[in-house]
N, C-alpha and C. Protein backbone atom coordinates (compact mmCIF):
# COMPACT_ATOMS: atom_id res chain seq x y z
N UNK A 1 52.44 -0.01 -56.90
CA UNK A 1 52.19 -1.07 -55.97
C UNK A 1 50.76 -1.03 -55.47
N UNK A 2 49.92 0.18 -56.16
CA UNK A 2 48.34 0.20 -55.48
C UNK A 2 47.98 -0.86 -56.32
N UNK A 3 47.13 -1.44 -55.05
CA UNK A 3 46.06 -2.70 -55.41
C UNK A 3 44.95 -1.87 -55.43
N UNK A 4 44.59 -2.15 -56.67
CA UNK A 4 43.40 -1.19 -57.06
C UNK A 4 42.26 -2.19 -57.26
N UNK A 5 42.62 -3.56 -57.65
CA UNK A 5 41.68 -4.30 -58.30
C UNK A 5 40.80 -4.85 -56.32
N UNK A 6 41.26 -4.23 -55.34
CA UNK A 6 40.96 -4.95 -54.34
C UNK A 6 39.26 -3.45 -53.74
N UNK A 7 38.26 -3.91 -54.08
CA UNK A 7 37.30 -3.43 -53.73
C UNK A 7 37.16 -3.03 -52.14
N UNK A 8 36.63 -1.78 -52.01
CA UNK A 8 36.56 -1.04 -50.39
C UNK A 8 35.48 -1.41 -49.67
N UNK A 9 35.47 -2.27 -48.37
CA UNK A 9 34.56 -2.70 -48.08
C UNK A 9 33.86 -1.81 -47.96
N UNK A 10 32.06 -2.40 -47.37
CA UNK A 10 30.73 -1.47 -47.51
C UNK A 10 30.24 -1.35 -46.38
N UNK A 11 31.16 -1.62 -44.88
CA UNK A 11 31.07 -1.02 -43.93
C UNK A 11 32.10 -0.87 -42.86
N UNK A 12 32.18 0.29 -42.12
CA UNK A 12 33.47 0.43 -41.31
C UNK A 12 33.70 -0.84 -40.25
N UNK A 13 32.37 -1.55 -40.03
CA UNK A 13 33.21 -3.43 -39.52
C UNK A 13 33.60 -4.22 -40.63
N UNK A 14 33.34 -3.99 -41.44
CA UNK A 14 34.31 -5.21 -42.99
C UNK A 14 35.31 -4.11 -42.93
N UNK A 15 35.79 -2.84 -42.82
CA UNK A 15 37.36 -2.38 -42.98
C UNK A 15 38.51 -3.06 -41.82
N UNK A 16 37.26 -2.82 -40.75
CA UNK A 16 37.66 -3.63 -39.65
C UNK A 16 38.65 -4.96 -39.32
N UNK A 17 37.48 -5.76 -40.04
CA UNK A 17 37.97 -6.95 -40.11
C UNK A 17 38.42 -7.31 -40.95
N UNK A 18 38.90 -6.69 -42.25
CA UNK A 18 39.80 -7.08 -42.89
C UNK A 18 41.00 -6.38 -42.57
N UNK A 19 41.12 -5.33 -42.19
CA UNK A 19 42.09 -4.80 -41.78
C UNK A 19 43.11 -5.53 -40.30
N UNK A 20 42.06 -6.24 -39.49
CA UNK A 20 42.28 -7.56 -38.73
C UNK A 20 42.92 -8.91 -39.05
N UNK A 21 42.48 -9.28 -40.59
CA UNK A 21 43.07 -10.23 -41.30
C UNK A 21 44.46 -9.83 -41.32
N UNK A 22 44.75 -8.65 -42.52
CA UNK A 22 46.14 -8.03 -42.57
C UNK A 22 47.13 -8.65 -41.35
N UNK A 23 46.78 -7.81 -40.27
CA UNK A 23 47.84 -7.85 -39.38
C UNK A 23 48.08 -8.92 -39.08
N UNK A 24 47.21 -10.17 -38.79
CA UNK A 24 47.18 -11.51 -38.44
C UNK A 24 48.15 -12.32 -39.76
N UNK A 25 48.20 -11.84 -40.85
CA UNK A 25 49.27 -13.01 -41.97
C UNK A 25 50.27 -11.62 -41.84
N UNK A 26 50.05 -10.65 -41.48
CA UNK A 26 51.26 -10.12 -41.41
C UNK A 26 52.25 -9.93 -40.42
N UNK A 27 51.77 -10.53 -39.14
CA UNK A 27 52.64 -10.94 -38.00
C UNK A 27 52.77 -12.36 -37.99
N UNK A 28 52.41 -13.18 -39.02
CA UNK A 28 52.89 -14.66 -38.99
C UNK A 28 53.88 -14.49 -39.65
N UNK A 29 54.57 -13.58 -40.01
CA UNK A 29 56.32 -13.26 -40.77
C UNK A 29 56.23 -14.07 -41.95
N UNK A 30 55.28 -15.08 -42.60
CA UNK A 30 55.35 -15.81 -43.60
C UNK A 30 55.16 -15.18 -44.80
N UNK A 31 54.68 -13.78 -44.93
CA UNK A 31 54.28 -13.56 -46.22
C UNK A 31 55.61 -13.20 -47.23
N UNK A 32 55.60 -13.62 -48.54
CA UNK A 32 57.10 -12.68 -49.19
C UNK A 32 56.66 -11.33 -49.16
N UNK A 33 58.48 -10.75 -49.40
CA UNK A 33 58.44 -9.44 -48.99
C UNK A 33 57.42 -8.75 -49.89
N UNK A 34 57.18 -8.93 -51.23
CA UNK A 34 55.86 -7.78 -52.04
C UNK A 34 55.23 -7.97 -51.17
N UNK A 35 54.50 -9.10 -51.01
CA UNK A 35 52.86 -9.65 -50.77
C UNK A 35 52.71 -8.89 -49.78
N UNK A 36 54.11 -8.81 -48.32
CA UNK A 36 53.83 -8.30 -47.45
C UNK A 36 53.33 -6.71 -47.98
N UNK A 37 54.32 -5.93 -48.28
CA UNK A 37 54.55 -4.85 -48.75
C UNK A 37 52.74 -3.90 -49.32
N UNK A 38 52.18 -4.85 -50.41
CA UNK A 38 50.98 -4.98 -50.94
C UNK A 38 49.69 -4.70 -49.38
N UNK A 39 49.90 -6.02 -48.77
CA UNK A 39 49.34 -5.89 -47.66
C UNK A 39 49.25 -4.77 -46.52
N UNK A 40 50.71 -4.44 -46.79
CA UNK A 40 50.70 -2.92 -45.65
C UNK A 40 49.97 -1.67 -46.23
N UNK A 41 50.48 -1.41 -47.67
CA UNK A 41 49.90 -0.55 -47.96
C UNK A 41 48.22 -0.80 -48.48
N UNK A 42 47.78 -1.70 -48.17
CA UNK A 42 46.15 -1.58 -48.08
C UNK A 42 45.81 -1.81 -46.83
N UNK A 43 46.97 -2.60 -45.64
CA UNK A 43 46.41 -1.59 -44.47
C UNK A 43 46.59 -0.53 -44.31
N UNK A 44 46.71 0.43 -44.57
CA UNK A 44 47.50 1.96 -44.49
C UNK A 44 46.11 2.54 -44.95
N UNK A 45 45.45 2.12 -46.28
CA UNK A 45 44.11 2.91 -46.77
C UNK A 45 42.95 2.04 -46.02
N UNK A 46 43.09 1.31 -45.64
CA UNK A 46 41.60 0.79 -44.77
C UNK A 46 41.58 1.33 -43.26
N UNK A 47 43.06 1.83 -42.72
CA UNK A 47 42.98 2.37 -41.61
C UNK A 47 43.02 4.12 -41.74
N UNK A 48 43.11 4.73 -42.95
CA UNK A 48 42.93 5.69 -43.30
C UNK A 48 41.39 5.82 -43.67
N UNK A 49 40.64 5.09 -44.24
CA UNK A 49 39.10 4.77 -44.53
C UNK A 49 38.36 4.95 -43.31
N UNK A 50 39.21 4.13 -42.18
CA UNK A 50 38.24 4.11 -40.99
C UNK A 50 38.54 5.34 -39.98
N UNK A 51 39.56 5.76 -40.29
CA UNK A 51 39.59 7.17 -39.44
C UNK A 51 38.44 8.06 -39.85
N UNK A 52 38.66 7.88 -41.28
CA UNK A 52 37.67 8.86 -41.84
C UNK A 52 36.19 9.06 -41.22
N UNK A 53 35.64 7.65 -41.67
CA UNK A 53 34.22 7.18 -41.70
C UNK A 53 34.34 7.64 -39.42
N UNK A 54 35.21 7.09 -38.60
CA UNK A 54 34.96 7.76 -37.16
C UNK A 54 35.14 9.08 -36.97
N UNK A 55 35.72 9.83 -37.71
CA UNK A 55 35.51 11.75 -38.02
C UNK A 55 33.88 11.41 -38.30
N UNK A 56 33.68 10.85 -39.20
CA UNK A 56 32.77 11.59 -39.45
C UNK A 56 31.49 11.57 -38.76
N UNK A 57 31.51 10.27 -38.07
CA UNK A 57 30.27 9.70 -36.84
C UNK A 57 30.49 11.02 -35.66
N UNK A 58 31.92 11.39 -35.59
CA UNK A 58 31.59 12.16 -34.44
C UNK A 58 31.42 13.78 -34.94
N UNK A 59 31.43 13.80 -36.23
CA UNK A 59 30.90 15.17 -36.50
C UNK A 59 29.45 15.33 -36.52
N UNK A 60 28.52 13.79 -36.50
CA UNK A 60 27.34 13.72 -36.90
C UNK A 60 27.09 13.82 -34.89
N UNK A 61 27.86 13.37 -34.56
CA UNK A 61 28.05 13.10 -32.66
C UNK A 61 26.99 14.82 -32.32
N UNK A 62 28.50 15.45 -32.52
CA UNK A 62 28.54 16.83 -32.46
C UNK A 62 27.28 17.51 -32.76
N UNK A 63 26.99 17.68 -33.43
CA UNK A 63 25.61 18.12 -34.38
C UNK A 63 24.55 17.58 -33.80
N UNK A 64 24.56 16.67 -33.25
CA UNK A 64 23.17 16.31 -32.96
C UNK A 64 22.94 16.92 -31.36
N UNK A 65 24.34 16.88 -30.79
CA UNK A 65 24.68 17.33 -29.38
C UNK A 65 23.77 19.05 -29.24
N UNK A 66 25.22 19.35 -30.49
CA UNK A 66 24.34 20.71 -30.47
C UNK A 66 23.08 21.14 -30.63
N UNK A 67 22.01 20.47 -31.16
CA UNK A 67 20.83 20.84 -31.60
C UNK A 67 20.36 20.80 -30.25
N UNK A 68 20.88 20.11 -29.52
CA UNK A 68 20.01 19.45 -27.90
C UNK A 68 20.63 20.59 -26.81
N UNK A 69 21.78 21.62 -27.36
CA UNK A 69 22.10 22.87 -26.17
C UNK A 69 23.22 22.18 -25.50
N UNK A 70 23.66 21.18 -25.92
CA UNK A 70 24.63 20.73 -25.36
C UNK A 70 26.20 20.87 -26.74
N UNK A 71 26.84 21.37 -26.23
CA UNK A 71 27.85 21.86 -26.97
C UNK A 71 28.98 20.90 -27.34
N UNK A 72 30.17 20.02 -26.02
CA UNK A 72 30.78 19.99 -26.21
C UNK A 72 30.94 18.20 -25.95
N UNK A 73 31.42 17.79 -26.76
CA UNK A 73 31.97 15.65 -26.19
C UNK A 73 32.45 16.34 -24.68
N UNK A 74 32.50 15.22 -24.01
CA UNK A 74 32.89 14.95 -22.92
C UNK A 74 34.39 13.48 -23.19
N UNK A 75 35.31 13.56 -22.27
CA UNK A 75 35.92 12.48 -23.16
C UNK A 75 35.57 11.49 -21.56
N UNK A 76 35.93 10.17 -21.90
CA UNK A 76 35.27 9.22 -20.46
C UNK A 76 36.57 9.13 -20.03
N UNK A 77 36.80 9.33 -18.52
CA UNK A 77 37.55 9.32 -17.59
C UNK A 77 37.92 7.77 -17.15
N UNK A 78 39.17 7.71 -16.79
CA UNK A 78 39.67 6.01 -16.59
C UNK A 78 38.72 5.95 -15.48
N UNK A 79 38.40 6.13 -14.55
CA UNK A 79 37.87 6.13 -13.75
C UNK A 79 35.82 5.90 -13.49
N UNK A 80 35.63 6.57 -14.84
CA UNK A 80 34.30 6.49 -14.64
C UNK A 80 33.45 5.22 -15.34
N UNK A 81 32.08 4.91 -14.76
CA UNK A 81 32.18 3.86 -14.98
C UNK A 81 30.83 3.77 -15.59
N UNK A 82 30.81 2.70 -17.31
CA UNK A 82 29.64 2.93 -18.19
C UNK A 82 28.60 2.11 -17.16
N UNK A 83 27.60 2.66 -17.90
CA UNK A 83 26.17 1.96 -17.19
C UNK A 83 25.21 1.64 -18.31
């Protein structure tokens, strides 16, 4: 059932937004059951793609943190507020 012939987009906003498309014909309940089926499982690898590609921004995060003596992410608090 891999759609292979369907090319990986060439940046983590085109996984994005196609992965956006997906859900949008796939909560209009209209698709038949393959098509649906087809559709899930290439959302399944474009949201597996984009986990990836955000590991890996924050390993590049990390690394750069560290070079600067600063060690660890901080995670943002509900409370605090961006500027």
């Amino acid at each position: 059932m891999s759609n292979d012939k369907t090319p990986s987009p060439t940046s983590f906003e085109a996984s994005l937004s196609e992965l956006e498309a997906i859900v949008k014909e796939m909560e209009s309940g209209e698709l038949p059951l393959n098509e649906a089926l087809e559709k899930f499982e290439r959302g399944i690898a474009l949201s597996r793609q984009s986990q990836q590609v955000l590991a890996q921004a924050e390993q590049k995060v990390r690394i750069l943190l560290q070079e600067q003596g600063q060690e660890t992410l901080r995670d943002l608090s509900e409370d605090s507020e961006l500027k």
